[in-house]
Protein backbone atom coordinates (compact mmCIF):
# COMPACT_ATOMS: atom_id res chain seq x y z
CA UNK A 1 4.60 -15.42 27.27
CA UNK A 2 2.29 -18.17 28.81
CA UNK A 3 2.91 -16.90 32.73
CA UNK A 4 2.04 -12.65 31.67
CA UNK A 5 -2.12 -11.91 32.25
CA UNK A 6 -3.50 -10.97 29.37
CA UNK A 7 -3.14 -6.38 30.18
CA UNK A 8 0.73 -7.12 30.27
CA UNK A 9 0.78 -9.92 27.38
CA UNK A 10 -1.13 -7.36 25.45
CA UNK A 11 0.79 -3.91 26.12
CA UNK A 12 3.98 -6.48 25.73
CA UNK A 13 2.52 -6.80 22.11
CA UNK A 14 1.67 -3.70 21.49
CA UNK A 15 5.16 -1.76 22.27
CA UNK A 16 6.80 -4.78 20.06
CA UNK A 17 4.52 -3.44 17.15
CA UNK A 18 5.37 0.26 18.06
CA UNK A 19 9.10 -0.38 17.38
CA UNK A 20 8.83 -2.70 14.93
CA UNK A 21 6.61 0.35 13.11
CA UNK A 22 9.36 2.73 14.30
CA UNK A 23 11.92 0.93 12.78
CA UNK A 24 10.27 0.42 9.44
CA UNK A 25 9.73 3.97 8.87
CA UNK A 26 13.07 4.92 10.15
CA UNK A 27 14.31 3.36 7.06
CA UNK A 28 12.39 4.54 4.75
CA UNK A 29 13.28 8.39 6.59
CA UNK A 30 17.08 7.15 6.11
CA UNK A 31 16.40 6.91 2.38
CA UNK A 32 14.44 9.84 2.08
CA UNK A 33 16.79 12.48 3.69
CA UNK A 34 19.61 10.17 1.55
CA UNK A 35 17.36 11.35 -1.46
CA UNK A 36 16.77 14.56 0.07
CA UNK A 37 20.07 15.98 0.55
CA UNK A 38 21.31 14.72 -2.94
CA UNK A 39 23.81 12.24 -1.32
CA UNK A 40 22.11 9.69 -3.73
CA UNK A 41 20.32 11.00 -7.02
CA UNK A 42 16.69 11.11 -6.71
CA UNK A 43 16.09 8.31 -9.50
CA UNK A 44 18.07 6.03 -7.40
CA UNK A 45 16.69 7.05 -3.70
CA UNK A 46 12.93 6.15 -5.62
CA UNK A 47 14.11 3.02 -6.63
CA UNK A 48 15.67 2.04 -3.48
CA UNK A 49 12.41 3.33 -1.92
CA UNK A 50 10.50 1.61 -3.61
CA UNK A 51 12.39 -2.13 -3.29
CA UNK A 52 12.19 -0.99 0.53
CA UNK A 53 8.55 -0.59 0.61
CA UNK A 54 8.21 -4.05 -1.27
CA UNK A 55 9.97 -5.76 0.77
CA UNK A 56 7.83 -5.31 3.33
CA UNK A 57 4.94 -6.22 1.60
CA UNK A 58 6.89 -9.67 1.04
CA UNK A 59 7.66 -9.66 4.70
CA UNK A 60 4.30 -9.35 5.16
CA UNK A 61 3.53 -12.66 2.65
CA UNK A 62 6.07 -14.57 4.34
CA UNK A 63 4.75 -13.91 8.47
CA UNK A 64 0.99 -14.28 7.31
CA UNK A 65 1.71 -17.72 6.60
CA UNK A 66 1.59 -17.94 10.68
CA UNK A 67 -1.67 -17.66 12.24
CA UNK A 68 0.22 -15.79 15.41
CA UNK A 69 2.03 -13.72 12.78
CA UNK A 70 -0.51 -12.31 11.29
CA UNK A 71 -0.78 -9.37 13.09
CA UNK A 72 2.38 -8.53 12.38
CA UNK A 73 1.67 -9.82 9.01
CA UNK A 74 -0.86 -7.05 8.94
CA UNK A 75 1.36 -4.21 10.02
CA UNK A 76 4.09 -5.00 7.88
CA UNK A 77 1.59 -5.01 4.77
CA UNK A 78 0.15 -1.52 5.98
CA UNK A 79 3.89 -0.04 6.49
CA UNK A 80 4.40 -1.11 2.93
CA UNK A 81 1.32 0.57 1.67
CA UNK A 82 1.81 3.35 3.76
CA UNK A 83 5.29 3.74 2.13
CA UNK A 84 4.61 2.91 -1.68
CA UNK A 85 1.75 5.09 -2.43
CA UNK A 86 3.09 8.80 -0.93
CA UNK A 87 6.58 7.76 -2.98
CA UNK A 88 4.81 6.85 -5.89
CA UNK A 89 2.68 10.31 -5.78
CA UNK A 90 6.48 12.03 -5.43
CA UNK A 91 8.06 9.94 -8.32
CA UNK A 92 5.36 11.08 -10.36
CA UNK A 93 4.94 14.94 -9.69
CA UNK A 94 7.55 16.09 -7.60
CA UNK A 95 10.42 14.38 -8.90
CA UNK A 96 8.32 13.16 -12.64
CA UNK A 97 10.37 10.19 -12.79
CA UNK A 98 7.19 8.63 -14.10
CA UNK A 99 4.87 10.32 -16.62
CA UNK A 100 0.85 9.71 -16.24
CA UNK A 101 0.93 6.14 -17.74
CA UNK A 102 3.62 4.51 -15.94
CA UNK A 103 2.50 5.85 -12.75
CA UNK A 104 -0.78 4.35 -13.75
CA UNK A 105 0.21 1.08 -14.27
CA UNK A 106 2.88 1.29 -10.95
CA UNK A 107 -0.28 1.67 -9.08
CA UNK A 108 -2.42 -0.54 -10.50
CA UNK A 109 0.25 -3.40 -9.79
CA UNK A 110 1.57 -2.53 -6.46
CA UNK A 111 -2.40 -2.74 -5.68
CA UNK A 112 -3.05 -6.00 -7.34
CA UNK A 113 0.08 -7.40 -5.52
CA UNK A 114 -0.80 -6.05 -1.85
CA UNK A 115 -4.60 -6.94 -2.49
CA UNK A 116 -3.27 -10.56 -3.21
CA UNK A 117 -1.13 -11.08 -0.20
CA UNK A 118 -3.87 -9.69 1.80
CA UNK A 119 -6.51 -12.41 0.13
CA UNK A 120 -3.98 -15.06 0.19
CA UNK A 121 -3.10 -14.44 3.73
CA UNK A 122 -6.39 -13.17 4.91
CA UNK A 123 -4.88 -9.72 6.03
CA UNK A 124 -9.14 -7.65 5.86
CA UNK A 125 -6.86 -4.72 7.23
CA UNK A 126 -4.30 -4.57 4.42
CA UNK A 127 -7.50 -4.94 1.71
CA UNK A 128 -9.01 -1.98 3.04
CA UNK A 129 -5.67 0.18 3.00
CA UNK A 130 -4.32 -1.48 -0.20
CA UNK A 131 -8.23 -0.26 -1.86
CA UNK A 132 -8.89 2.83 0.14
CA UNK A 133 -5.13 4.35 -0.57
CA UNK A 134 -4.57 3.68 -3.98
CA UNK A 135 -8.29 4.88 -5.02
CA UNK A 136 -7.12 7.97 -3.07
CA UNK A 137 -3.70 7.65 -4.96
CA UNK A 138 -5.15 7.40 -8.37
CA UNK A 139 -7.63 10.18 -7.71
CA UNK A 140 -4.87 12.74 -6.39
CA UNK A 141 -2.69 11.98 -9.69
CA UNK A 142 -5.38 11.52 -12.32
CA UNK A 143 -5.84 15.28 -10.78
CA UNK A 144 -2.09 16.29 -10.67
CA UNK A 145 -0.70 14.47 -14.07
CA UNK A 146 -4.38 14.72 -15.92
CA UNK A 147 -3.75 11.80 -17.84
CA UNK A 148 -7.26 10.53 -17.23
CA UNK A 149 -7.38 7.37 -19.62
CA UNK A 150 -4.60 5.51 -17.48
CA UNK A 151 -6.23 6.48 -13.81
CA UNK A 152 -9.75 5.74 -14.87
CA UNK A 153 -8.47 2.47 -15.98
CA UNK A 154 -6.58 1.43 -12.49
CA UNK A 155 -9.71 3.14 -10.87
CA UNK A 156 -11.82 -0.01 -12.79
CA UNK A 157 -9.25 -2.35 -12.10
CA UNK A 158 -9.50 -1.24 -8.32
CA UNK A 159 -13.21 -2.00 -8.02
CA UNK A 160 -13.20 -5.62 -9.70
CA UNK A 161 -9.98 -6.80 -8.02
CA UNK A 162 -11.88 -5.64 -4.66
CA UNK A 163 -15.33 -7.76 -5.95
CA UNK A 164 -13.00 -10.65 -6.69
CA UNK A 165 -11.71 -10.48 -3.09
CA UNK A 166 -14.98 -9.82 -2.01
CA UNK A 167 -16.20 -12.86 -3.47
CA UNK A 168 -13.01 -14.84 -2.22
CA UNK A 169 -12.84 -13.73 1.34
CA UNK A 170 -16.09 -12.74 1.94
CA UNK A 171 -15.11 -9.97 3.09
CA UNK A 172 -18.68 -6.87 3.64
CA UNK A 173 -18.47 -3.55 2.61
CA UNK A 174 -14.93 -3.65 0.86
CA UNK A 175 -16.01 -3.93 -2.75
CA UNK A 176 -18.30 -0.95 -2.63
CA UNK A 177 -14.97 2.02 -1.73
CA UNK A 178 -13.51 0.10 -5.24
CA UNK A 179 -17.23 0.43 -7.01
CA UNK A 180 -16.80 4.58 -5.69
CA UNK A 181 -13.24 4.97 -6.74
CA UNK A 182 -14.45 2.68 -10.69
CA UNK A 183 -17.62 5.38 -10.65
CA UNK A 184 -15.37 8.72 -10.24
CA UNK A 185 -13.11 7.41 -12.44
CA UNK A 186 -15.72 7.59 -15.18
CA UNK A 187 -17.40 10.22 -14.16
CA UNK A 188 -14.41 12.39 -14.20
CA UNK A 189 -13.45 11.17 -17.88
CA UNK A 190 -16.82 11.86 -18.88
């Protein structure tokens, strides 16, 4: 509001943000102990997961197109990130609802799609996550499923799609954690 000084307009903001956050991840806990306690079958609490997570990473498209939304543009792209990439390292090993490949390509397109909505919207904060985590993610399950060929592959595709937003957005730095995750990839095939 217009009439708060900018300390109360700003801890206003910030204890919106906190439940907002709160809320989010309440939902995804509702599914989880759902899953958890075998009320739903795991295949099904993954997939709901999953939609969950995405739809926050369209909620996320949707309040970016806002300039005073895109903070909470950016925090709704990070609670999807933050979501997607722990379930997909659980579909994969823990409940190996997805062998090495398709976890592979899960990753590689649940990047592509959060590193677009962060470009298109101009979310820096959701790039770095979206890069950072699913080098990190493709690194823990090249490890855990060793199916190398598939990881090393989304580990390439991670470092150009971060040059190409590099080169859109102008963003510094972020194109060099996707060159890291591209070189380990190799290196750990070789």
């Amino acid at each position: 509001s217009p009439t708060l000084p900018l300390d109360e307009r700003s801890l206003s903001s910030a204890a919106t943000h906190l439940g907002r956050i709160l809320l989010i991840f309440g939902g995804a806990y509702l599914l989880r102990a759902l899953t958890d306690f075998e009320i739903i079958p795991a295949g099904t609490g993954v997939l709901l997961g999953g939609l969950y997570a995405l739809s926050w990473l369209v909620m996320a498209y949707r309040a970016g197109g806002t300039e005073s939304r895109r903070p909470t543009a950016a925090l709704y792209g990070i609670a999807s990130t933050l979501m997607t990439l722990p379930l997909l390292v659980e579909a994969t090993t823990r409940f190996q609802l997805l062998s090495g490949n398709q976890g592979a390509a899960v990753l590689t397109v649940f990047f592509l799609l959060a590193l677009t909505v962060a470009v298109i919207r101009e979310l820096r904060s959701l790039a770095w996550l979206a890069t950072i985590g699913s080098m990190v993610t493709a690194l823990v399950l090249l490890r855990m499923t060793h199916a190398a060929g598939p990881y090393a592959t989304a580990l390439l595709i991670i470092g150009l799609a971060s040059l190409w937003a590099v080169y859109l957005r102008h963003w510094r730095g972020l194109h060099w954690f996707g060159a890291l995750g591209a070189d380990l990839g190799i290196v750990i095939v070789a």
